[in-house]
PDB file of N, CA and C in Angstrom:
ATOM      1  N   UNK A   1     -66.051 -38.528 -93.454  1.00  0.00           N
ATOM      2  CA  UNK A   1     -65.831 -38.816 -94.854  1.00  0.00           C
ATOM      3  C   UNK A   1     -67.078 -39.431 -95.506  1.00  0.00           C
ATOM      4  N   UNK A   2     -67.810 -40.782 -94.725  1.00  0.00           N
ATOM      5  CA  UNK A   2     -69.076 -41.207 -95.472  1.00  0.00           C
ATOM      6  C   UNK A   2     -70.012 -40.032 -95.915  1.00  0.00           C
ATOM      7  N   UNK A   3     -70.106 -39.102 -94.534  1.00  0.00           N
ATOM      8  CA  UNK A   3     -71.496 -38.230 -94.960  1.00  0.00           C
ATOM      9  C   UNK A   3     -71.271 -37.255 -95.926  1.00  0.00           C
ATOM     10  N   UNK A   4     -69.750 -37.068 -95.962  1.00  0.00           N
ATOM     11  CA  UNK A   4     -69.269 -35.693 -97.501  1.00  0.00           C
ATOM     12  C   UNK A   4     -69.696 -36.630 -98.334  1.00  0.00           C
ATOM     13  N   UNK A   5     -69.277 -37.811 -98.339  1.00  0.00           N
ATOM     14  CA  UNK A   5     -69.565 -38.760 -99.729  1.00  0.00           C
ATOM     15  C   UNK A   5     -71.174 -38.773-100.158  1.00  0.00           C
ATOM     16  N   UNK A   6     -71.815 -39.233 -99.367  1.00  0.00           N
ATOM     17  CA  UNK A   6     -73.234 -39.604 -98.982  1.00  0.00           C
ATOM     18  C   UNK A   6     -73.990 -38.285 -99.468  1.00  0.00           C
ATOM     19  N   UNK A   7     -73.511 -37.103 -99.256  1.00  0.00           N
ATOM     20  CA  UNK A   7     -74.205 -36.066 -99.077  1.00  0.00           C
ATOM     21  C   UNK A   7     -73.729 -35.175-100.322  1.00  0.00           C
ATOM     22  N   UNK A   8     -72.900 -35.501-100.814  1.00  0.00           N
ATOM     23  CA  UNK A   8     -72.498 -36.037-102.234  1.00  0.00           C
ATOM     24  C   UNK A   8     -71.665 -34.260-102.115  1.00  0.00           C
ATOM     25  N   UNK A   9     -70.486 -33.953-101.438  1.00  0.00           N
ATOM     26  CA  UNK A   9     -69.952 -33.208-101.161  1.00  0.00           C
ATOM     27  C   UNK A   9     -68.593 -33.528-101.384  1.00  0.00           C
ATOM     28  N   UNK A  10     -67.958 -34.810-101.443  1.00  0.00           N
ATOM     29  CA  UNK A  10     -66.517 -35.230-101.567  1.00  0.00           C
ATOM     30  C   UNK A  10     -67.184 -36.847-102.727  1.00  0.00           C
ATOM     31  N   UNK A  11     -66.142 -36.726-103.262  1.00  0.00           N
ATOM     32  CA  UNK A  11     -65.817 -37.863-104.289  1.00  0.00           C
ATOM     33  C   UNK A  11     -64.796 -38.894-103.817  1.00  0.00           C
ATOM     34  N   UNK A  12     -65.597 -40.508-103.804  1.00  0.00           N
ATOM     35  CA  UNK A  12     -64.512 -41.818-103.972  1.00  0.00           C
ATOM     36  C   UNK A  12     -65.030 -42.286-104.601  1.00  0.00           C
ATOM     37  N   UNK A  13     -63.788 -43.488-104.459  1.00  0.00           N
ATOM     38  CA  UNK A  13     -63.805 -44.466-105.902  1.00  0.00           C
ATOM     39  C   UNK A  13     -64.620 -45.465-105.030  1.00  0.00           C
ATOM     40  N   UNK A  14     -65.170 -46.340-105.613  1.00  0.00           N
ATOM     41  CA  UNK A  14     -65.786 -47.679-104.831  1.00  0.00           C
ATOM     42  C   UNK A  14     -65.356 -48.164-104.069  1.00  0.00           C
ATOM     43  N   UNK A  15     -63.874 -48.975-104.143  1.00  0.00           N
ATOM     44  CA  UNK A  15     -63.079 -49.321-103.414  1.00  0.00           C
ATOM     45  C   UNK A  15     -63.258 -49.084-101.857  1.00  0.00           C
ATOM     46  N   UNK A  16     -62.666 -47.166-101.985  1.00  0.00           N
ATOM     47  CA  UNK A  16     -62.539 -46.929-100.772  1.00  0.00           C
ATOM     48  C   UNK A  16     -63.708 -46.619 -99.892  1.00  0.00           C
ATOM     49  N   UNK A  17     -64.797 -45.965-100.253  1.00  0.00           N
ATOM     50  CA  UNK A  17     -66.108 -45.788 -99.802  1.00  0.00           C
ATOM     51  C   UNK A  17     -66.412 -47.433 -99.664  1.00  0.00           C
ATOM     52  N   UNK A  18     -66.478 -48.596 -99.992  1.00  0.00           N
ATOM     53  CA  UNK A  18     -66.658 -49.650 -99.490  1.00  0.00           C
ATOM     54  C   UNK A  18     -66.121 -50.059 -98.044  1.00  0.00           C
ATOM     55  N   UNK A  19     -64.725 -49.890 -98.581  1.00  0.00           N
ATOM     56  CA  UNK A  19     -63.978 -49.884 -97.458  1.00  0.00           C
ATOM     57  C   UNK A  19     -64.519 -49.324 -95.640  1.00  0.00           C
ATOM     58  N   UNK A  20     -64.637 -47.674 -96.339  1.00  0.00           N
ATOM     59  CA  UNK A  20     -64.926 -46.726 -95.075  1.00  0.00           C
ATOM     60  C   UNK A  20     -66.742 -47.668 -94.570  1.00  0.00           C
ATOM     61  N   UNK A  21     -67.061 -48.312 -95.342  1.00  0.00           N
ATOM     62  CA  UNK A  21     -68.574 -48.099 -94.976  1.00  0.00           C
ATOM     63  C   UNK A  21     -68.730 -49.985 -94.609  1.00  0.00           C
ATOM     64  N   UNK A  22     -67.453 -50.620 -94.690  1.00  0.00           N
ATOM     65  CA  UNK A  22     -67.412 -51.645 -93.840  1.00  0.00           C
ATOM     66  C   UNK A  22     -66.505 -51.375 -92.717  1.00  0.00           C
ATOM     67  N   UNK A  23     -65.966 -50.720 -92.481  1.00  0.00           N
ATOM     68  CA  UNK A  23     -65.261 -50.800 -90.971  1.00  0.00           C
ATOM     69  C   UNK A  23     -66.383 -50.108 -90.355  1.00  0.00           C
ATOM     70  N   UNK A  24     -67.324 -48.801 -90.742  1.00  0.00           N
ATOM     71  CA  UNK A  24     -68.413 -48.570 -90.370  1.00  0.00           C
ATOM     72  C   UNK A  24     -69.189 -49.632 -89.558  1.00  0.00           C
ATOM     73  N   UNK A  25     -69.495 -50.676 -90.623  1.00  0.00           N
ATOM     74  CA  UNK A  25     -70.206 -51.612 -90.366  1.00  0.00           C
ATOM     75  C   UNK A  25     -69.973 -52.461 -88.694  1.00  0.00           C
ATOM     76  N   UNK A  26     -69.047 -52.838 -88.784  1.00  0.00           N
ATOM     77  CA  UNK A  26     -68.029 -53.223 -87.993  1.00  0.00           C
ATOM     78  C   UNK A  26     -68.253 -52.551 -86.729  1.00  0.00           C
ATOM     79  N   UNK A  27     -68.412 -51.172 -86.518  1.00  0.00           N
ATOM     80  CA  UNK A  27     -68.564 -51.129 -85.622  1.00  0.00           C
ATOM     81  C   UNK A  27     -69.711 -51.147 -84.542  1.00  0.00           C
ATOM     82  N   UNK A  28     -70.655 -50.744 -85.719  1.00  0.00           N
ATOM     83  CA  UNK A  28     -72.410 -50.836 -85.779  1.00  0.00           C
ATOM     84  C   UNK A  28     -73.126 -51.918 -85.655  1.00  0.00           C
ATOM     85  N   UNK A  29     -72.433 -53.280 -86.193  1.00  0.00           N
ATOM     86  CA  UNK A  29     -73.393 -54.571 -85.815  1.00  0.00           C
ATOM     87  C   UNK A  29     -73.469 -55.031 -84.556  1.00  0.00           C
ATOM     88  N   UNK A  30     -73.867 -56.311 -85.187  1.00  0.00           N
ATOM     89  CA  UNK A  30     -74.090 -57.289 -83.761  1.00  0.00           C
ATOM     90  C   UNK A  30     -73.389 -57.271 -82.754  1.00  0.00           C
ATOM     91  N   UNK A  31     -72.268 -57.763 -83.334  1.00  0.00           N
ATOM     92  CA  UNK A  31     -71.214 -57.943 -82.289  1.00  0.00           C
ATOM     93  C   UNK A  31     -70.646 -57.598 -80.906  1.00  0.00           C
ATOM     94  N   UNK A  32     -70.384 -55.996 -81.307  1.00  0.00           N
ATOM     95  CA  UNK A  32     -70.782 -54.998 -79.538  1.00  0.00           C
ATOM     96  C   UNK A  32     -71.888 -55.022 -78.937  1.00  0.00           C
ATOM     97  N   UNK A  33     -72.899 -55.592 -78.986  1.00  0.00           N
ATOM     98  CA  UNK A  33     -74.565 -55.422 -78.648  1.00  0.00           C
ATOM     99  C   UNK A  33     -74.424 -57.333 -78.281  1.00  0.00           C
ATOM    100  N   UNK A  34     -73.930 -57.990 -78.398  1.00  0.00           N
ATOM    101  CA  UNK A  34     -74.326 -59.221 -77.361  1.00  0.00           C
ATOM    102  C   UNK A  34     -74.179 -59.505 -76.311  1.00  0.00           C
ATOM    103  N   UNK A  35     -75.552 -59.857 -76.529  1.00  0.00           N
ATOM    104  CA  UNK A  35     -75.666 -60.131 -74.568  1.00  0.00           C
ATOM    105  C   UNK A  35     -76.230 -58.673 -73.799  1.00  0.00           C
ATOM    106  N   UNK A  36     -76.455 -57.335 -74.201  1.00  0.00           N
ATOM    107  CA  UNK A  36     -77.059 -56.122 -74.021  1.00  0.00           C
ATOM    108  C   UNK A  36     -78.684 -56.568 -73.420  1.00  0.00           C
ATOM    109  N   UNK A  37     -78.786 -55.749 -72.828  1.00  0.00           N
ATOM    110  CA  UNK A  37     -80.189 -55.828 -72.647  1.00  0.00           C
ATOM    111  C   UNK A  37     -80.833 -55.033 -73.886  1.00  0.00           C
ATOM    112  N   UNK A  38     -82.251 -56.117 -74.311  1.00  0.00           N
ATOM    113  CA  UNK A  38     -82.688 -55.482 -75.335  1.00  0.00           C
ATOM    114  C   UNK A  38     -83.597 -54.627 -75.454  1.00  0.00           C
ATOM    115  N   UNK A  39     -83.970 -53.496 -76.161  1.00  0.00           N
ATOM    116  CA  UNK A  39     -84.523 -52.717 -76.259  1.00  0.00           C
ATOM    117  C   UNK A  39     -86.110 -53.358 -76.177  1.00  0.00           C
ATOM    118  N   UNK A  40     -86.988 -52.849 -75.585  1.00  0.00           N
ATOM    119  CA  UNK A  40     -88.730 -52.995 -76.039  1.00  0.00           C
ATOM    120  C   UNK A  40     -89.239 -52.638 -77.017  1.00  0.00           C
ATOM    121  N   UNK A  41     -88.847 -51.817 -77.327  1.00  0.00           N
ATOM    122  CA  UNK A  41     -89.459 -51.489 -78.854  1.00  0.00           C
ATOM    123  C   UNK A  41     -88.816 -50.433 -80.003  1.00  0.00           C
ATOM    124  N   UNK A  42     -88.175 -50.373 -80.778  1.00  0.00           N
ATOM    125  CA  UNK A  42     -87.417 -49.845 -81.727  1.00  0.00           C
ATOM    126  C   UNK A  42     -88.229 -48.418 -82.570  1.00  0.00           C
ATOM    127  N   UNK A  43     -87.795 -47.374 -82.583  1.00  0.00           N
ATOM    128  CA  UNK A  43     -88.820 -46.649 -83.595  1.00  0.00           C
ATOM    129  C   UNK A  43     -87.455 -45.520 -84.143  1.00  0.00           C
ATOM    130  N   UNK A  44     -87.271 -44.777 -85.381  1.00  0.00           N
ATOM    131  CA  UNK A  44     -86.620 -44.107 -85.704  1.00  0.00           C
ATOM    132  C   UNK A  44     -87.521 -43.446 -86.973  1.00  0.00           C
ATOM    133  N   UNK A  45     -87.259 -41.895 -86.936  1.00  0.00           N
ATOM    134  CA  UNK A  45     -87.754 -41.199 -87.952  1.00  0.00           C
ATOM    135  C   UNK A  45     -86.710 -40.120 -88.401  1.00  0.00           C
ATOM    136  N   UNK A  46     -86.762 -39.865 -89.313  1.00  0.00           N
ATOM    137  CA  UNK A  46     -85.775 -38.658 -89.812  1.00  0.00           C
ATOM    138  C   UNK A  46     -86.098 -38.172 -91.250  1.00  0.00           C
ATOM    139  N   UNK A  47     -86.008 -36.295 -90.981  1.00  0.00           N
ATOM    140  CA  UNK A  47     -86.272 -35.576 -91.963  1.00  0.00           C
ATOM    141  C   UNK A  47     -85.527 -35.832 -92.766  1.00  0.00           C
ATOM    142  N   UNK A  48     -85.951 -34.827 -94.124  1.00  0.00           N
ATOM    143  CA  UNK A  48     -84.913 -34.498 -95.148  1.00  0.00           C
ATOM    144  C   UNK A  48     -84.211 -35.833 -96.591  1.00  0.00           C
ATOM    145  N   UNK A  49     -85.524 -36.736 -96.362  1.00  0.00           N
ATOM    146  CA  UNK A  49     -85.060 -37.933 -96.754  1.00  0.00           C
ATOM    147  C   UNK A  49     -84.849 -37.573 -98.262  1.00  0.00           C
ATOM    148  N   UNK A  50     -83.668 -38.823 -98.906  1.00  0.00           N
ATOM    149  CA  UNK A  50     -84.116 -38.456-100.456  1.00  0.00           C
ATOM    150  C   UNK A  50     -82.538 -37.887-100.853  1.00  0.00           C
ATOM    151  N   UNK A  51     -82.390 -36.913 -99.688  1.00  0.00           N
ATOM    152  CA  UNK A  51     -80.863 -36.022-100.402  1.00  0.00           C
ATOM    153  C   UNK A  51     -79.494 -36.606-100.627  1.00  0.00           C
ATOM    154  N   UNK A  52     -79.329 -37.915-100.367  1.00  0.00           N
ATOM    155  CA  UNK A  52     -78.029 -38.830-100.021  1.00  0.00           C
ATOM    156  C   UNK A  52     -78.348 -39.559-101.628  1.00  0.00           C
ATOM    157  N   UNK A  53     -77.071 -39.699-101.426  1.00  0.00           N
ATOM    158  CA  UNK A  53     -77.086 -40.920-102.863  1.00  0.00           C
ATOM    159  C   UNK A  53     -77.800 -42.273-102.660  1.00  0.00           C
ATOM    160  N   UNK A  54     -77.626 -42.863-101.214  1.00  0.00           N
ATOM    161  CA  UNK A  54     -78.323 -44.404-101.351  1.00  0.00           C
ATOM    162  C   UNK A  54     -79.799 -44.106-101.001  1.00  0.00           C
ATOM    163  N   UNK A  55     -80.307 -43.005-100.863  1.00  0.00           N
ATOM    164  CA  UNK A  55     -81.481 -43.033-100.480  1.00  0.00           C
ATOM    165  C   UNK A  55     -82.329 -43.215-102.302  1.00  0.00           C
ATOM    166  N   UNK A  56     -82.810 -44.183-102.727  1.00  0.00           N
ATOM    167  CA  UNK A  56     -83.038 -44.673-103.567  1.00  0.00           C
ATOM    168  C   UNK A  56     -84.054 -45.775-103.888  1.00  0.00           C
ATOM    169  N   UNK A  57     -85.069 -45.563-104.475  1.00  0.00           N
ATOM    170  CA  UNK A  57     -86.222 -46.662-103.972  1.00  0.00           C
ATOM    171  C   UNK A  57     -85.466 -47.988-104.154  1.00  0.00           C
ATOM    172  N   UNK A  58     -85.063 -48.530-105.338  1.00  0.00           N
ATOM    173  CA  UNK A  58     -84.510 -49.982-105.239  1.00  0.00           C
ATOM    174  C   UNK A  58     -83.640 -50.357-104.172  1.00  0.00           C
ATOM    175  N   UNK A  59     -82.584 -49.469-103.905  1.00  0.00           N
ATOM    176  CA  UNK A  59     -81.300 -49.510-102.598  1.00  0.00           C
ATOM    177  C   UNK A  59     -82.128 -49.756-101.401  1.00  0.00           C
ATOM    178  N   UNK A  60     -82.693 -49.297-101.100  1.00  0.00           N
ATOM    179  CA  UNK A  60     -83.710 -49.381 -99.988  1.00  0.00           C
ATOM    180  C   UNK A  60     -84.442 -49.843 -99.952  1.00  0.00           C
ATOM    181  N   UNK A  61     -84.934 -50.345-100.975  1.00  0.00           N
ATOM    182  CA  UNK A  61     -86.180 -52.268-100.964  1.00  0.00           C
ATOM    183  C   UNK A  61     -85.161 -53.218-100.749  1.00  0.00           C
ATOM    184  N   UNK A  62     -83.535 -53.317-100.852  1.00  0.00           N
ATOM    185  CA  UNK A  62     -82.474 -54.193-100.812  1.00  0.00           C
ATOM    186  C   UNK A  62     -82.586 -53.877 -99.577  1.00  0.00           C
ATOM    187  N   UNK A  63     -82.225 -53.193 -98.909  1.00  0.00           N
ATOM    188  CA  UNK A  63     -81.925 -52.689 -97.154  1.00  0.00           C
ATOM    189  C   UNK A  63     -82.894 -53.442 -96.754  1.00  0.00           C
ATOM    190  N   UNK A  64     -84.201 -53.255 -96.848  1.00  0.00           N
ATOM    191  CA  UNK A  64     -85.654 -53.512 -96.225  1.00  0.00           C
ATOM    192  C   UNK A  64     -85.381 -55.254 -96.061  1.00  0.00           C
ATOM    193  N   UNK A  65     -85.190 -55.783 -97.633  1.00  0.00           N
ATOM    194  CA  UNK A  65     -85.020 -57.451 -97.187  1.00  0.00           C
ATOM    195  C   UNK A  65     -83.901 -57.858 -96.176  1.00  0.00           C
ATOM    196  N   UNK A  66     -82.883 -57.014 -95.823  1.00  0.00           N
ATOM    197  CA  UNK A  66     -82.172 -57.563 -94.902  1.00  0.00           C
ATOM    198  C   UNK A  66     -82.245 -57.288 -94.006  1.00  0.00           C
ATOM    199  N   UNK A  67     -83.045 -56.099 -93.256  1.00  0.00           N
ATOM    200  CA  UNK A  67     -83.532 -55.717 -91.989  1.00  0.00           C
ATOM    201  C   UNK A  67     -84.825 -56.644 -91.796  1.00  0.00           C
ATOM    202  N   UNK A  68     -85.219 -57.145 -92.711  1.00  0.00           N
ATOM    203  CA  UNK A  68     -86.236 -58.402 -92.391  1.00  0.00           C
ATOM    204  C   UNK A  68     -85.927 -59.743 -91.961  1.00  0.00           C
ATOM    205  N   UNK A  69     -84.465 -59.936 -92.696  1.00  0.00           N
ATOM    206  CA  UNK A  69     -83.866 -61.531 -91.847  1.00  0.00           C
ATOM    207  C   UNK A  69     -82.909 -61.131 -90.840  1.00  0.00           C
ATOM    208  N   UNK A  70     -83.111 -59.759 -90.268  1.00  0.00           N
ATOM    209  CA  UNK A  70     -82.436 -59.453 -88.984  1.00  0.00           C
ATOM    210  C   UNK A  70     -83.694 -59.805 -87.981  1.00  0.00           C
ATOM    211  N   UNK A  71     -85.295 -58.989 -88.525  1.00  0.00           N
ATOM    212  CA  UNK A  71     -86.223 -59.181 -87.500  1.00  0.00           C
ATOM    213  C   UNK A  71     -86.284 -60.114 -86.903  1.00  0.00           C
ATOM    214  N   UNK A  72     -87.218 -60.274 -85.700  1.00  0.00           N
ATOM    215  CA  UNK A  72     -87.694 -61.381 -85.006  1.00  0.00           C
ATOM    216  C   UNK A  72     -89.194 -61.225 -84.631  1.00  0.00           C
ATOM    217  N   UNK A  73     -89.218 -62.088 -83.614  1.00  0.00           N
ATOM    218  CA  UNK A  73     -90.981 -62.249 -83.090  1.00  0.00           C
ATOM    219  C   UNK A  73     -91.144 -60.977 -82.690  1.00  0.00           C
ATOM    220  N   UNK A  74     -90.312 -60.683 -81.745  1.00  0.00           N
ATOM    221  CA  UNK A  74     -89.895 -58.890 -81.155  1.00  0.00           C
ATOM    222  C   UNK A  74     -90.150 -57.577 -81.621  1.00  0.00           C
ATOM    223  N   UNK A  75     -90.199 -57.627 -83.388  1.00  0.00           N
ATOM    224  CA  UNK A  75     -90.209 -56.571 -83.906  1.00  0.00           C
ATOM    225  C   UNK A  75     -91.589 -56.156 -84.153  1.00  0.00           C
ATOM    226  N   UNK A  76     -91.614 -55.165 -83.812  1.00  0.00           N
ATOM    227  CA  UNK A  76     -93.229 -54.575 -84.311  1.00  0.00           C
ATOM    228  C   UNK A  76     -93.220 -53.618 -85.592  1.00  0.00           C
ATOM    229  N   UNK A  77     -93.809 -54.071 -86.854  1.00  0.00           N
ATOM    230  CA  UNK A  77     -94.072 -52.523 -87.865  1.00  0.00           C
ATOM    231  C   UNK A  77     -94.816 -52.318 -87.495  1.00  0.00           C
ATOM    232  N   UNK A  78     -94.506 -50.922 -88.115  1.00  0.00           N
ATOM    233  CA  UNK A  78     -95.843 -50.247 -88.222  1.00  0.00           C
ATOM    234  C   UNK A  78     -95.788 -49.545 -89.745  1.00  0.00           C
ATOM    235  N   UNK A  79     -96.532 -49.804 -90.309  1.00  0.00           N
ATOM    236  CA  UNK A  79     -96.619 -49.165 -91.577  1.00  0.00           C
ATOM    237  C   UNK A  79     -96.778 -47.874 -91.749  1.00  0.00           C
ATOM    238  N   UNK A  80     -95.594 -46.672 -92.075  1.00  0.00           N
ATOM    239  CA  UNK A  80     -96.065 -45.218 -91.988  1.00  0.00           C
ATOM    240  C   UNK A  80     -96.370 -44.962 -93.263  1.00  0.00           C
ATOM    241  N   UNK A  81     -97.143 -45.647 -94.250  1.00  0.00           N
ATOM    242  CA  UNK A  81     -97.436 -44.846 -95.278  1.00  0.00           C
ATOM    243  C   UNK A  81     -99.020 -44.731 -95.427  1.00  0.00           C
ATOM    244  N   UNK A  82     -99.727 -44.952 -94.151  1.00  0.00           N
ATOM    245  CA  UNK A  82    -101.017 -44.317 -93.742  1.00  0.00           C
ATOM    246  C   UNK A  82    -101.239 -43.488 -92.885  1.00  0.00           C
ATOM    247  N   UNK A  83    -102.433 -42.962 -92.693  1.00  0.00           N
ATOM    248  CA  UNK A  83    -102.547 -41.329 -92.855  1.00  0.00           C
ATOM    249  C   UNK A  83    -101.905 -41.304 -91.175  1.00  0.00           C
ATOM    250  N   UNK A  84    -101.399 -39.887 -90.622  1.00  0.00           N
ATOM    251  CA  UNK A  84    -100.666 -39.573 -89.731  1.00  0.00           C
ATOM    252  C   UNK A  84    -101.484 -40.423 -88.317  1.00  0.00           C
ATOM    253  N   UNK A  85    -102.892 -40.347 -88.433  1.00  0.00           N
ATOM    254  CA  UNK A  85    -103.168 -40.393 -87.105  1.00  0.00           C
ATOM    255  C   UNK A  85    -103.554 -41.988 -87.232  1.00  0.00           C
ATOM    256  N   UNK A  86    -103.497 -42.451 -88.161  1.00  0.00           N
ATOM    257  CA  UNK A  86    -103.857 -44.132 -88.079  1.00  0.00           C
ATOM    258  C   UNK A  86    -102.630 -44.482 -87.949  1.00  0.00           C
ATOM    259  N   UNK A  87    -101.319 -44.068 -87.724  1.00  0.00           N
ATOM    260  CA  UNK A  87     -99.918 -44.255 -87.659  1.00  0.00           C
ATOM    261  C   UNK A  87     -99.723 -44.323 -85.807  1.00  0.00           C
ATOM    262  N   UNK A  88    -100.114 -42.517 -85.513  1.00  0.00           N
ATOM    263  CA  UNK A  88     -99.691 -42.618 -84.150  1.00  0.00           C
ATOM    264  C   UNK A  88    -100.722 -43.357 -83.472  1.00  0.00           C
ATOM    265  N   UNK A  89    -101.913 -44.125 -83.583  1.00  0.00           N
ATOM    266  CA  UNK A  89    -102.608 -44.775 -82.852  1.00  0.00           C
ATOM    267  C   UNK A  89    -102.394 -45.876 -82.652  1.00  0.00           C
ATOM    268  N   UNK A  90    -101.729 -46.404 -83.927  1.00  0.00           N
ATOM    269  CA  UNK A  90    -100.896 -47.864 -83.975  1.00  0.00           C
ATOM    270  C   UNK A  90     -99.259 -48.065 -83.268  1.00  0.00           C
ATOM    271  N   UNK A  91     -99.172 -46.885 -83.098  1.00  0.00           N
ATOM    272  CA  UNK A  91     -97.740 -46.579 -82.311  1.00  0.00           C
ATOM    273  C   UNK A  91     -98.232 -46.339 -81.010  1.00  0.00           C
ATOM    274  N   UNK A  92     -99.405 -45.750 -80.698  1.00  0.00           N
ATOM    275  CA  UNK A  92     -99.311 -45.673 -79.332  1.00  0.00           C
ATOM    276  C   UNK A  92    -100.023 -46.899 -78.425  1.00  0.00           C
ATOM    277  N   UNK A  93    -100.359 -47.875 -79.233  1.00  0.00           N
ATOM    278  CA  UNK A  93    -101.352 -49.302 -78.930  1.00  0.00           C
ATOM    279  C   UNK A  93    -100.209 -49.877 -78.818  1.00  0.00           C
ATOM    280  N   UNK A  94     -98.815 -49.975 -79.720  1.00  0.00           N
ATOM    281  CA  UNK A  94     -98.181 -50.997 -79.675  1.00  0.00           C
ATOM    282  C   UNK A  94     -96.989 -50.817 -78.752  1.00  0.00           C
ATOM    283  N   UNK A  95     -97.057 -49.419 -78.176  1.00  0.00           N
ATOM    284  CA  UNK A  95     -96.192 -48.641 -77.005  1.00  0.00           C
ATOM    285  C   UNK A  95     -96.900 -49.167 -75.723  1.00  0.00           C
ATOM    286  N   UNK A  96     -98.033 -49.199 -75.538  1.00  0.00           N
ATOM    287  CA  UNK A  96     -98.966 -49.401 -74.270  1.00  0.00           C
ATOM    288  C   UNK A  96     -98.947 -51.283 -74.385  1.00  0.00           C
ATOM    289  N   UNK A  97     -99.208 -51.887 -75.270  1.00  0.00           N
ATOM    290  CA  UNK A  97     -99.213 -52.935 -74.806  1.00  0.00           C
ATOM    291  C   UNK A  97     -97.500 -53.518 -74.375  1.00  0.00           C
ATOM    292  N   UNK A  98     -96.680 -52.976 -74.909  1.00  0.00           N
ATOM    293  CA  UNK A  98     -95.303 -53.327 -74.073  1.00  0.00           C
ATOM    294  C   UNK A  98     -95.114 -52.829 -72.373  1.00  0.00           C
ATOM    295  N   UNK A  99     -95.601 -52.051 -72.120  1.00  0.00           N
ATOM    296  CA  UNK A  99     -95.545 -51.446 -71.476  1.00  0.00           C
ATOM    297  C   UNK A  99     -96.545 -52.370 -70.531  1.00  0.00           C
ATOM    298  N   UNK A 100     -97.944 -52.817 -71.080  1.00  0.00           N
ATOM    299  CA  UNK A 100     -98.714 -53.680 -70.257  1.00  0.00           C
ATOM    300  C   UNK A 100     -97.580 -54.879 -69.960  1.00  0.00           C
ATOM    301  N   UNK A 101     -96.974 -55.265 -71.072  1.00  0.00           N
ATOM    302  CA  UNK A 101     -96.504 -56.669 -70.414  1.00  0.00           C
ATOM    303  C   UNK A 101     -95.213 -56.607 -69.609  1.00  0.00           C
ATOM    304  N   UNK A 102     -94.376 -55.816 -69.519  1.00  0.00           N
ATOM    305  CA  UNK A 102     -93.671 -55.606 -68.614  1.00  0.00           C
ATOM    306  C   UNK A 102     -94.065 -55.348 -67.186  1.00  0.00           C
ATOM    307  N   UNK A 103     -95.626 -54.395 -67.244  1.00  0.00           N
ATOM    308  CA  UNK A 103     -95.990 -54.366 -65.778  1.00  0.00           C
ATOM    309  C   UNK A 103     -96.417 -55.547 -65.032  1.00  0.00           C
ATOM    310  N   UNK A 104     -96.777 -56.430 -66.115  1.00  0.00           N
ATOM    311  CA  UNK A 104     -97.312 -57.772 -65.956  1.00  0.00           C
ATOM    312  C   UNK A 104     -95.802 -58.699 -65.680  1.00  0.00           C
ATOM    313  N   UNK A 105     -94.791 -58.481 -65.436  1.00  0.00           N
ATOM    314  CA  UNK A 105     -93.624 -59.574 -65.824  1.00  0.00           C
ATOM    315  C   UNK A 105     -92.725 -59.898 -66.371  1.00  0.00           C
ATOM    316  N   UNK A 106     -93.148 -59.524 -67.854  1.00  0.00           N
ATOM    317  CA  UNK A 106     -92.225 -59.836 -69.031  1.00  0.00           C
ATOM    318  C   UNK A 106     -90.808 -59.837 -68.818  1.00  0.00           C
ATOM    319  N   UNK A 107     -90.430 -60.715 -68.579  1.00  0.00           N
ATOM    320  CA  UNK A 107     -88.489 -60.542 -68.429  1.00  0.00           C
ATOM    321  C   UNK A 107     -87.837 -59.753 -69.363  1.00  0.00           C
ATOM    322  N   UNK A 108     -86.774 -59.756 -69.217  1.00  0.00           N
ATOM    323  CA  UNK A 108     -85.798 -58.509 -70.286  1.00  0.00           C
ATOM    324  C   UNK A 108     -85.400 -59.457 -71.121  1.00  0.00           C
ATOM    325  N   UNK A 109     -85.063 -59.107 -72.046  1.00  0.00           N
ATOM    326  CA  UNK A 109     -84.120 -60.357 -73.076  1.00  0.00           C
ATOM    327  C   UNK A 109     -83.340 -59.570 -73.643  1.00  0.00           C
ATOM    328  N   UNK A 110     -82.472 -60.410 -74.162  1.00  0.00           N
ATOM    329  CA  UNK A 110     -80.662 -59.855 -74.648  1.00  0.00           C
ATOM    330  C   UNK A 110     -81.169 -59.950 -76.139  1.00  0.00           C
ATOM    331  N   UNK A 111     -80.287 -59.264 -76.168  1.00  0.00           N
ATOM    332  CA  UNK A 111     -79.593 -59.249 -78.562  1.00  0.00           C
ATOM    333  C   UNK A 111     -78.745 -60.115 -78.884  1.00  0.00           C
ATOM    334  N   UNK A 112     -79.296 -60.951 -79.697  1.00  0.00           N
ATOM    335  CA  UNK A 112     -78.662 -61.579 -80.658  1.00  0.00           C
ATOM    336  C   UNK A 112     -78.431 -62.586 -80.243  1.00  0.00           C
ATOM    337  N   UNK A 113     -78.760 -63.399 -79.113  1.00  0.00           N
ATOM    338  CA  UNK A 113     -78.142 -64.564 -78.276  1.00  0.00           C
ATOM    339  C   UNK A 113     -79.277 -65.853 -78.663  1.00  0.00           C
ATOM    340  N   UNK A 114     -80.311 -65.798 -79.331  1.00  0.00           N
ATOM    341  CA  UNK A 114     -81.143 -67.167 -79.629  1.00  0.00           C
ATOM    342  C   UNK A 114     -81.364 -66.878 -81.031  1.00  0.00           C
TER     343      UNK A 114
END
C-alpha cells in the first residue's frame, strides 16, 4: 500500500498513510536491532530517484537532520555530490581503513546500547 501511495498509484487521506507509515516505522527502528552486532560501515545507493512523492528537496533536508541525531562517532560520509572517482576513492580509503582496524583488533560493537 505505501509504495502504490508513494509511487503515487493509489490515493490516501493523511490519516491513514500516517498510520501505514508508522507501524512501518515500528518495525524498522531501533528497537529489533538492540544489542545486534553492528554493522562496520553503512553505504546505500538507489536509482530512479525523484519519482515518489517524498522525494523532495525540503522533505529530505528534514530526513537528513534526523539521520544526523541518529549518527555517531561510527558513521562515515561521504559526500556523493563530487565527481564519481573522488567519491569511489573516498569509499574505498574509508572501506580499507575499517578493514585495517579490525585486522588490527577492533572489537565488534552493538546498536543502540551507549
Amino acid at each position: 500500500m505505501i509504495s502504490g501511495y508513494l509511487s503515487n498509484e493509489s490515493q490516501l487521506d493523511d490519516h491513514t498513510i500516517h498510520l501505514l507509515f508508522s507501524a512501518n516505522r515500528c518495525e524498522k527502528m531501533l528497537a529489533p536491532e538492540v544489542g545486534l552486532l553492528a554493522p562496520d560501515l553503512k553505504a546505500a545507493e538507489r536509482g530512479g530517484y525523484g519519482g515518489e512523492r517524498y522525494e523532495k528537496l525540503e522533505f529530505q533536508k528534514n530526513v537528513a537532520r534526523y539521520y544526523k541525531k541518529l549518527s555517531d562517532v561510527s558513521w562515515k560520509i561521504i559526500d556523493e555530490c563530487q565527481h564519481m572517482e573522488d567519491v569511489e576513492k573516498q569509499l574505498k580509503e574509508t572501506v580499507l581503513d575499517c578493514v585495517k582496524s579490525c585486522q588490527n583488533g577492533k572489537s565488534v560493537s552493538q546498536l543502540w546500547l551507549s
